[in-house]
Protein backbone atom coordinates (compact mmCIF):
# COMPACT_ATOMS: atom_id res chain seq x y z
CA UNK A 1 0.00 0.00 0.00
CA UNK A 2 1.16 3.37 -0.63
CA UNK A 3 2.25 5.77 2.13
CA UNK A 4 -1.45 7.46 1.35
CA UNK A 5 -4.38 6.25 0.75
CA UNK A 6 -6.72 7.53 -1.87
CA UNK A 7 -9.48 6.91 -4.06
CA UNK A 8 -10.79 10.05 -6.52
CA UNK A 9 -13.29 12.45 -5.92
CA UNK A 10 -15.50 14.72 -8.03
CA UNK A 11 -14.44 16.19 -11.06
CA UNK A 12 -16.62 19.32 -9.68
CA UNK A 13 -14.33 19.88 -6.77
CA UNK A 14 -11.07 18.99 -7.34
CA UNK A 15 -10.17 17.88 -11.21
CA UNK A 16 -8.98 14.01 -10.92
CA UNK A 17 -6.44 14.93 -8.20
CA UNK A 18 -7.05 11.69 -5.93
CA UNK A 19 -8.57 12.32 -2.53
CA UNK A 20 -6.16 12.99 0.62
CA UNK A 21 -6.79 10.52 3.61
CA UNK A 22 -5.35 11.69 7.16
CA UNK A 23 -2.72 9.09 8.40
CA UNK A 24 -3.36 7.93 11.65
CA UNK A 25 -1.83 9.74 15.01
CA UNK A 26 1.33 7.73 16.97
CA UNK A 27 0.36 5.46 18.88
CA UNK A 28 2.91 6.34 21.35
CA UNK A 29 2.65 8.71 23.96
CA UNK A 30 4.90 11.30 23.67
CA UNK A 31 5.50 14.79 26.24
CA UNK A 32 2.38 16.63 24.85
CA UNK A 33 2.31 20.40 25.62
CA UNK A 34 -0.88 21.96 27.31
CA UNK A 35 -2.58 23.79 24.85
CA UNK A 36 -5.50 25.82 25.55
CA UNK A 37 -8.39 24.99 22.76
CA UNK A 38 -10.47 28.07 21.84
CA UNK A 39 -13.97 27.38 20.58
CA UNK A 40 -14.54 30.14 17.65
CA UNK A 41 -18.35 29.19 17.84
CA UNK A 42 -18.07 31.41 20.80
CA UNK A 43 -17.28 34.41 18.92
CA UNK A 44 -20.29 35.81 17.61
CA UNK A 45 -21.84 36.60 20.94
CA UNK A 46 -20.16 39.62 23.19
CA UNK A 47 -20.21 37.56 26.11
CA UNK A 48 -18.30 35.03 24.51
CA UNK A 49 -15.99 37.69 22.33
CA UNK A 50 -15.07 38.28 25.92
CA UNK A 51 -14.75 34.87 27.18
CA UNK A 52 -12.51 33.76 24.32
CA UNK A 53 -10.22 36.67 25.01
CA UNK A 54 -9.60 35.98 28.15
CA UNK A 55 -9.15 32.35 27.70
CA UNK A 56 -6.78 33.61 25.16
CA UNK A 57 -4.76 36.18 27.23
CA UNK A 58 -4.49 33.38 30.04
CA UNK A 59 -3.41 30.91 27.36
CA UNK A 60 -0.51 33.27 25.84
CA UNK A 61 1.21 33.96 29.48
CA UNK A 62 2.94 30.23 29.61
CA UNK A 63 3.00 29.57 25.80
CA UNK A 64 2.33 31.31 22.25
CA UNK A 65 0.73 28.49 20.77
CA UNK A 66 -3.43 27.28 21.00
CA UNK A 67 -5.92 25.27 19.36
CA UNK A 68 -8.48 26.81 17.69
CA UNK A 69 -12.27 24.64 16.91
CA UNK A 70 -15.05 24.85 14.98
CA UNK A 71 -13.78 27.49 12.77
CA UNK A 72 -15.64 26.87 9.91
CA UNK A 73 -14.72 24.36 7.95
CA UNK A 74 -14.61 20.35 7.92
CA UNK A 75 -11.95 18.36 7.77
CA UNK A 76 -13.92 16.95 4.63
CA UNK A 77 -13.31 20.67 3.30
CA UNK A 78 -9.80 21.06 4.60
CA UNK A 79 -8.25 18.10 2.87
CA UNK A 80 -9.24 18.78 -0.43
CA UNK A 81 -5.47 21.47 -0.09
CA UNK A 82 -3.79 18.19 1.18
CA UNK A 83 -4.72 16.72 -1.98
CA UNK A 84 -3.64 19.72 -4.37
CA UNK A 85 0.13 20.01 -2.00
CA UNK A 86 0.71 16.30 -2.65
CA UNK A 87 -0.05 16.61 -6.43
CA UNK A 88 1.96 19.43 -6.50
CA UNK A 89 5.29 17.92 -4.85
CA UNK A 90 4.53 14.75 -7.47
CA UNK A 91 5.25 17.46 -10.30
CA UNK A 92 8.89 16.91 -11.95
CA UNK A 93 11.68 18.88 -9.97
CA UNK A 94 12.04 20.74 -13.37
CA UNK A 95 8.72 21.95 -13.84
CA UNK A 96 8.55 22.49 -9.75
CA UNK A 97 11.83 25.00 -10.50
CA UNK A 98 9.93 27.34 -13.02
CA UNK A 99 8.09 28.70 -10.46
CA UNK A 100 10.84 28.93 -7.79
CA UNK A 101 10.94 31.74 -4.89
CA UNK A 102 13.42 34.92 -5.45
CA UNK A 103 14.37 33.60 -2.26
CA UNK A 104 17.89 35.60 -2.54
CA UNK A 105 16.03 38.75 -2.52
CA UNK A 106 13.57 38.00 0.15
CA UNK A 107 10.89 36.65 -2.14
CA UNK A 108 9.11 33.57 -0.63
CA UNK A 109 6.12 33.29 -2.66
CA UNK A 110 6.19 30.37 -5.24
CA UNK A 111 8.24 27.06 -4.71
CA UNK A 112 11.24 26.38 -2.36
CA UNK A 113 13.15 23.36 -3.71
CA UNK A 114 14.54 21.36 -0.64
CA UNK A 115 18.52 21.15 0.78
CA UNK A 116 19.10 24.81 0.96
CA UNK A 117 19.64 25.08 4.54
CA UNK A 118 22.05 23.50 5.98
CA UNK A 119 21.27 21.47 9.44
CA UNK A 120 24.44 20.16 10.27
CA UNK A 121 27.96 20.27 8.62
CA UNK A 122 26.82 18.61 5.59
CA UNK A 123 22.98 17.70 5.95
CA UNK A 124 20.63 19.84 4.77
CA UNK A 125 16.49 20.42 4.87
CA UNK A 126 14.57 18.22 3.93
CA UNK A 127 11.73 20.31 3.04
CA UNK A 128 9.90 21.95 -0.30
CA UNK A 129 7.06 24.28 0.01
CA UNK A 130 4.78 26.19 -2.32
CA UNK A 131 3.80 29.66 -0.94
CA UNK A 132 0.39 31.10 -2.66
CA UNK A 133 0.00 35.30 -2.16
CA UNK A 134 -3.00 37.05 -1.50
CA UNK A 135 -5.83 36.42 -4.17
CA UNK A 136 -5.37 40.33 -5.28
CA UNK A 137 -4.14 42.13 -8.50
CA UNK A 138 -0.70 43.19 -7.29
CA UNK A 139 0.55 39.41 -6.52
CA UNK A 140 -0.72 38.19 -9.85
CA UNK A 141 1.94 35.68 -10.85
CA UNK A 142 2.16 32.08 -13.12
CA UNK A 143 1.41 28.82 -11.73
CA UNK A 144 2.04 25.40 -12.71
CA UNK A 145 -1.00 23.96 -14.36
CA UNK A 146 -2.12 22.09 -11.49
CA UNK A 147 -2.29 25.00 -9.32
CA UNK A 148 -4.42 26.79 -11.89
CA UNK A 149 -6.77 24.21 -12.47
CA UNK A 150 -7.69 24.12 -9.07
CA UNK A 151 -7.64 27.58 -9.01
CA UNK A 152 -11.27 28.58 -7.54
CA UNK A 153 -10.75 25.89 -4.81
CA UNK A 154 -7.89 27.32 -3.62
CA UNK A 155 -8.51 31.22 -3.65
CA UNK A 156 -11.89 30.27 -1.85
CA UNK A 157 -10.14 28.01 0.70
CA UNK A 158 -7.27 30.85 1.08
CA UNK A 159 -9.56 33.92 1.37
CA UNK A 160 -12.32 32.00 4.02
CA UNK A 161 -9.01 31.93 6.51
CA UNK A 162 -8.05 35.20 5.96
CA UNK A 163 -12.02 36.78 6.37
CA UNK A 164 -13.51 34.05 8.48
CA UNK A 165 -10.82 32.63 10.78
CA UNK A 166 -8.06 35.07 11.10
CA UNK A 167 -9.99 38.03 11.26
CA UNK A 168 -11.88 36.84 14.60
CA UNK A 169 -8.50 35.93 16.07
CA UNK A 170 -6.96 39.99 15.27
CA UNK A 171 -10.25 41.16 17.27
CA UNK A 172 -9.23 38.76 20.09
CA UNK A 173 -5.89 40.16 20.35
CA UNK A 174 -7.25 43.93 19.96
CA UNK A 175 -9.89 43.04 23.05
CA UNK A 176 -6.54 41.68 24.89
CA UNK A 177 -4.80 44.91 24.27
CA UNK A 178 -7.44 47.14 25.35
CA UNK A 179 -7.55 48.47 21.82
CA UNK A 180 -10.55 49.47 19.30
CA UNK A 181 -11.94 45.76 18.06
CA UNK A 182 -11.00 46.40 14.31
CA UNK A 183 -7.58 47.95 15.41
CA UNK A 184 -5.61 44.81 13.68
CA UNK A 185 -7.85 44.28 11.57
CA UNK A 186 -6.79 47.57 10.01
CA UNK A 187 -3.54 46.55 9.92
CA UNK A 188 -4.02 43.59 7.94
CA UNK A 189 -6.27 44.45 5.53
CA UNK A 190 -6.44 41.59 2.39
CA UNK A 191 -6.35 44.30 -0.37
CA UNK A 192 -3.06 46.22 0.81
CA UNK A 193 0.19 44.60 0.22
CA UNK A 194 1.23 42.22 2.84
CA UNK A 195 3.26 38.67 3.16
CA UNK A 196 0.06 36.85 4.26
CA UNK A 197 0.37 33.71 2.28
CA UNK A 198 -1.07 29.99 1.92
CA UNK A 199 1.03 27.16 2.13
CA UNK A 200 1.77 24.07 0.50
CA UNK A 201 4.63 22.17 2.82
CA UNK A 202 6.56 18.47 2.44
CA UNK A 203 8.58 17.37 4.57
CA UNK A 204 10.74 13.92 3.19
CA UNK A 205 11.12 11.31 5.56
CA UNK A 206 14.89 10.52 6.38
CA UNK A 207 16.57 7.29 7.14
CA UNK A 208 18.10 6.11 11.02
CA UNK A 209 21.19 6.87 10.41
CA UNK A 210 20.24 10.42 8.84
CA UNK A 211 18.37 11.27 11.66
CA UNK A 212 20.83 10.29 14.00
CA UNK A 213 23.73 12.73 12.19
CA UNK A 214 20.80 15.34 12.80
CA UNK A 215 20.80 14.65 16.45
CA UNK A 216 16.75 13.76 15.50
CA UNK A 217 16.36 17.59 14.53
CA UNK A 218 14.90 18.34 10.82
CA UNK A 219 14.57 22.24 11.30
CA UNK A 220 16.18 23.78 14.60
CA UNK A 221 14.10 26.00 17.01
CA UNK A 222 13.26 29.40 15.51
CA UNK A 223 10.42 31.83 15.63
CA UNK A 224 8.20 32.77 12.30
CA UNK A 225 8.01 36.46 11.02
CA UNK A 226 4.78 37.62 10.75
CA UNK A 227 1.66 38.37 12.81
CA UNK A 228 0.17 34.36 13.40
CA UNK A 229 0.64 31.03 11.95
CA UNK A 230 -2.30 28.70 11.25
CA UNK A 231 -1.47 24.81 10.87
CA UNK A 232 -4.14 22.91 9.78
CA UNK A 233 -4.47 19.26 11.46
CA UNK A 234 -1.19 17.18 10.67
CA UNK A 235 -1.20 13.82 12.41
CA UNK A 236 2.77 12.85 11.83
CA UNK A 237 4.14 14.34 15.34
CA UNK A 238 6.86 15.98 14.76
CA UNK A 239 6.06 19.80 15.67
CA UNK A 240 7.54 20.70 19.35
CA UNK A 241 7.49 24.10 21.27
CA UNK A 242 9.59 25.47 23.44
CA UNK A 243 8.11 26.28 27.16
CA UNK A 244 9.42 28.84 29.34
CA UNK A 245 10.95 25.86 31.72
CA UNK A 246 13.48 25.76 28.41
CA UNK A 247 12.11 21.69 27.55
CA UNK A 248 10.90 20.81 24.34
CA UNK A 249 7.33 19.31 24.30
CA UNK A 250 5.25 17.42 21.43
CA UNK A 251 1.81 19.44 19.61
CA UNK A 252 -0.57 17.21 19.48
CA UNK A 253 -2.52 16.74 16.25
CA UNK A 254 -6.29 17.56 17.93
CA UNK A 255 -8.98 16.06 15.06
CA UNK A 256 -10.94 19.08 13.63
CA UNK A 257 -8.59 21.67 14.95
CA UNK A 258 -5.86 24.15 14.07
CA UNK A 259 -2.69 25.15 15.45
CA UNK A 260 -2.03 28.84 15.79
CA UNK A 261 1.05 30.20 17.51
CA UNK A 262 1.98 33.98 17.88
CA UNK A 263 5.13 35.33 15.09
CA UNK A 264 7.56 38.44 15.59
CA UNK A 265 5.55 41.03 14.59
CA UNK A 266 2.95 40.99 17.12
CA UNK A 267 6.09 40.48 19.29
CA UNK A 268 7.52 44.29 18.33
CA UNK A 269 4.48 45.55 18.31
CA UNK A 270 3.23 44.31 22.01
CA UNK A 271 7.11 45.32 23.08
CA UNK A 272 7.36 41.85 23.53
CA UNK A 273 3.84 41.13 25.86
CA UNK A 274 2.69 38.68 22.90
CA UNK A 275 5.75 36.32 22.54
CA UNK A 276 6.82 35.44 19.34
CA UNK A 277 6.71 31.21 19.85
CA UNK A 278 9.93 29.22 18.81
CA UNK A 279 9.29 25.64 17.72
CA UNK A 280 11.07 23.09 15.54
CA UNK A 281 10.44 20.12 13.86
CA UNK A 282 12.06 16.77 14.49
CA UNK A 283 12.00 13.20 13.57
CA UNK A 284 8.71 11.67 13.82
CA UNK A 285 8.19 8.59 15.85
CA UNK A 286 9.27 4.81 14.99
CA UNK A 287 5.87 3.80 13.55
CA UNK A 288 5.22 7.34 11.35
CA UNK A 289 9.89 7.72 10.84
CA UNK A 290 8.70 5.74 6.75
CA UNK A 291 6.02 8.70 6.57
CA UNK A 292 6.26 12.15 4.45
CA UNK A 293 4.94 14.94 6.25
CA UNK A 294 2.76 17.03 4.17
CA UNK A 295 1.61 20.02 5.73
CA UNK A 296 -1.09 23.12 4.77
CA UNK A 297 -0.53 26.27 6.64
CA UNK A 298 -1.31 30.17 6.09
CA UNK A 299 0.86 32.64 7.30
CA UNK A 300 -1.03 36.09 8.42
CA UNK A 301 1.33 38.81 8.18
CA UNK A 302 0.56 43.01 8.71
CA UNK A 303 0.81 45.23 5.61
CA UNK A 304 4.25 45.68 4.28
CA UNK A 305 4.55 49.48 5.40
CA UNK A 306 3.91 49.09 9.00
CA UNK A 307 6.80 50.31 11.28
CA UNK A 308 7.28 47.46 13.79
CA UNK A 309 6.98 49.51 17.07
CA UNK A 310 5.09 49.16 20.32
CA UNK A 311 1.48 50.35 19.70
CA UNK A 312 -0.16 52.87 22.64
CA UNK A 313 -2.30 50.64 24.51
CA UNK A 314 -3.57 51.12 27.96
CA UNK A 315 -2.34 47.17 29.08
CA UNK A 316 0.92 48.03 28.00
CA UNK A 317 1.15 51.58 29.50
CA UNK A 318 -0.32 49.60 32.94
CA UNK A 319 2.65 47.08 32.58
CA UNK A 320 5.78 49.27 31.64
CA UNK A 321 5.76 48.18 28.35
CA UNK A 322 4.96 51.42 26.51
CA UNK A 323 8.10 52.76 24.21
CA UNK A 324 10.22 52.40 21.49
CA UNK A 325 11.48 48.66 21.97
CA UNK A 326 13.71 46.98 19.83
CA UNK A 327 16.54 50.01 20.86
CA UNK A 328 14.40 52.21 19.10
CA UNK A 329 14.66 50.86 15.31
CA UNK A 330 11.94 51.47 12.96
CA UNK A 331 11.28 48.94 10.98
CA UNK A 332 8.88 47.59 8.84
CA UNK A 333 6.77 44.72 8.12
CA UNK A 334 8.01 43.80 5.27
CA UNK A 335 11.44 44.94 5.94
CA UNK A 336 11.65 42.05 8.40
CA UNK A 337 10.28 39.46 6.41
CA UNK A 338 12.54 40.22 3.57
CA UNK A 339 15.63 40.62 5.41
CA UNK A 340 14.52 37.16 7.42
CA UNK A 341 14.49 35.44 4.03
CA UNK A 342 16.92 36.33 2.25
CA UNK A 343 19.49 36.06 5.38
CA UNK A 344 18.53 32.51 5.27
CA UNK A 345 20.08 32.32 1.48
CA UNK A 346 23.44 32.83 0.27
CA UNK A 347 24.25 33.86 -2.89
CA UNK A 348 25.43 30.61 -3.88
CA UNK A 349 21.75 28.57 -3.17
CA UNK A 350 22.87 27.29 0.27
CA UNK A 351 22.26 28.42 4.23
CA UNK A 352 23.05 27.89 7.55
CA UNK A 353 20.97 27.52 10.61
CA UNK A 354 22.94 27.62 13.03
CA UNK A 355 22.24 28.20 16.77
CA UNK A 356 22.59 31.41 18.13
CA UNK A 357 21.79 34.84 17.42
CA UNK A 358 21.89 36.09 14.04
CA UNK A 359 21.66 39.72 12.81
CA UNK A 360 18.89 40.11 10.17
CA UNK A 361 18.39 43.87 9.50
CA UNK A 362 19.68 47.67 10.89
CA UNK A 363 21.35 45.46 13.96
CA UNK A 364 17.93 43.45 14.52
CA UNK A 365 18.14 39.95 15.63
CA UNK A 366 16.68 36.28 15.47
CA UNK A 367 17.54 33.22 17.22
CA UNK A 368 17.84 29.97 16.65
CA UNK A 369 17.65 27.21 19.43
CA UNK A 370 18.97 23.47 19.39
């Protein structure tokens, strides 16, 4: 049997691109982290507007990661982008390069070919992705065939998170702050130029003895640049976050949820109150180490021209946290995200990722954690 299962659905829905079937979770028990779970059913009342915000705010003061439920779609409607990723990483490497990131210059939308980081002194990633922009006129770019085809599927899967999922969860942190409810939302609006993006993500299984050069790790402990993350169900465990103890701890793959952890923007912006979350990915366990690990994700990141400082807000002012930050620097959105990628790229295809603090941009820096 192959390492999916699938059988193919409607031509109305997806083409002939065979259907996507979940693997099933570990059955080992591994060091789960507590994750609060917020119920976005909840949201269209005040009272429970107010409820979920407080869960949230509790939630975020031991770790920037939580489960979000019944956010509007089915897994029956999620999987259908499962099914388009794994087509998509079946394509030829050759046609897969036609489209491939300006990665060099900071550009991460289109396709990342794996081994361009280096993990360890001569082992590198293991990953490919396929970022998707905004569905708006000024990210307009070609597509392999597939992705086109598909098309309608996709931009109505992409734009539901942005309008239907993410949008709740910027009011939530605005009600945190003590800010205006659309405050974020004003910050992230869909038609303005931003590095919000959906994701296609594979990650190749590796043999024993790779993993064992790797010391287990696939991607070392880092944090992501923009505003949130979103992680759509992915039963291989292999995501861990870090907790404030310093210990590395499992995410469990909750049926009918996502994972959503906080990036470095609303970091800078919060002074550091919201806290960017580092995680990494390592080797799954014995009975999913044959498995690939195909991921879907979308990345919600503020408009390109917003200057990364700490916004007035009467929490922050109450806890000392009002100011420049970040020694005063102003940078922007997508200043960061640029500089972030294209540090991660030399000039000759390859990158490190090596522990320690790195300088990114105008004496900025990011860390990365064994």
């Amino acid at each position: 049997m192959s390492q999916t299962q699938t059988s193919t659905i409607s031509a109305e829905r997806l083409g002939k691109i065979p259907q996507y079937i979940q693997f099933p979770e570990t059955i080992h028990e591994l060091d789960w982290a507590d994750l609060a779970t917020l119920d976005l059913s909840k949201f269209n009342t005040p009272e429970g507007k107010q409820k979920l915000a407080q869960q949230l705010q509790n939630a975020i003061q031991q770790i920037g990661f939580f489960y979000i439920t019944n956010f509007g779609l089915t897994q029956e409607e999620v999987d259908p982008q499962f099914a388009i990723g794994k087509e998509f990483f079946n394509l030829p490497t050759e046609e897969k390069l036609k489209y491939r990131a300006d990665l060099e210059n900071g550009g991460y939308n289109g396709y990342k070919p794996r081994g361009l980081r280096e993990i360890v002194p001569g082992h590198f990633d293991n990953t490919e992705i396929y970022n998707i922009p905004k569905f708006i006129p000024q990210y307009e770019r070609p597509h392999p065939a597939l992705i086109k085809e598909n098309w309608p599927e996709i931009e109505k899967f992409g734009r539901f998170i942005h309008h239907e999922i993410v949008s709740k969860l910027l009011v939530l942190f605005a009600i945190i702050l003590e800010l205006p409810e659309k405050y974020f939302l004003e910050r992230h609006r869909y038609d303005e130029k931003s590095d919000c993006h959906l994701r296609y993500m594979k990650y190749h299984h590796r043999t024993a003895e790779e993993n064992e050069k790797l010391n287990n790790v696939w991607v070392k402990g880092h944090t992501d640049f923009g505003s949130l993350t979103l992680l759509f169900r992915q039963p291989v465990a292999a995501l861990q976050v870090r907790t404030p103890q310093e210990t590395w701890k499992y995410v469990k793959p909750y049926p009918a949820s996502i994972t959503v952890n906080i990036a470095d923007s609303l970091s800078f912006l919060t002074n550091g109150y919201l806290k960017s979350s580092i995680h990494r990915v390592v080797a799954p366990p014995p009975d999913q180490a044959h498995l690939d690990r195909l991921g879907v994700l979308y990345f919600v990141r503020p408009e390109d021209d917003l200057i990364l400082k700490p916004i007035e807000s009467p929490l922050l002012e109450r806890l000392g946290l009002k100011g420049e930050g970040g020694d005063g620097v102003h940078l922007t959105a997508g200043e960061w995200v640029k500089a972030r990628v294209a540090k991660n790229v030399n000039k000759a295809g390859g990158s490190k990722e090596a522990s320690g603090e790195q300088e990114i941009i105008k004496g900025v820096k990011a860390k990365y954690y064994d």
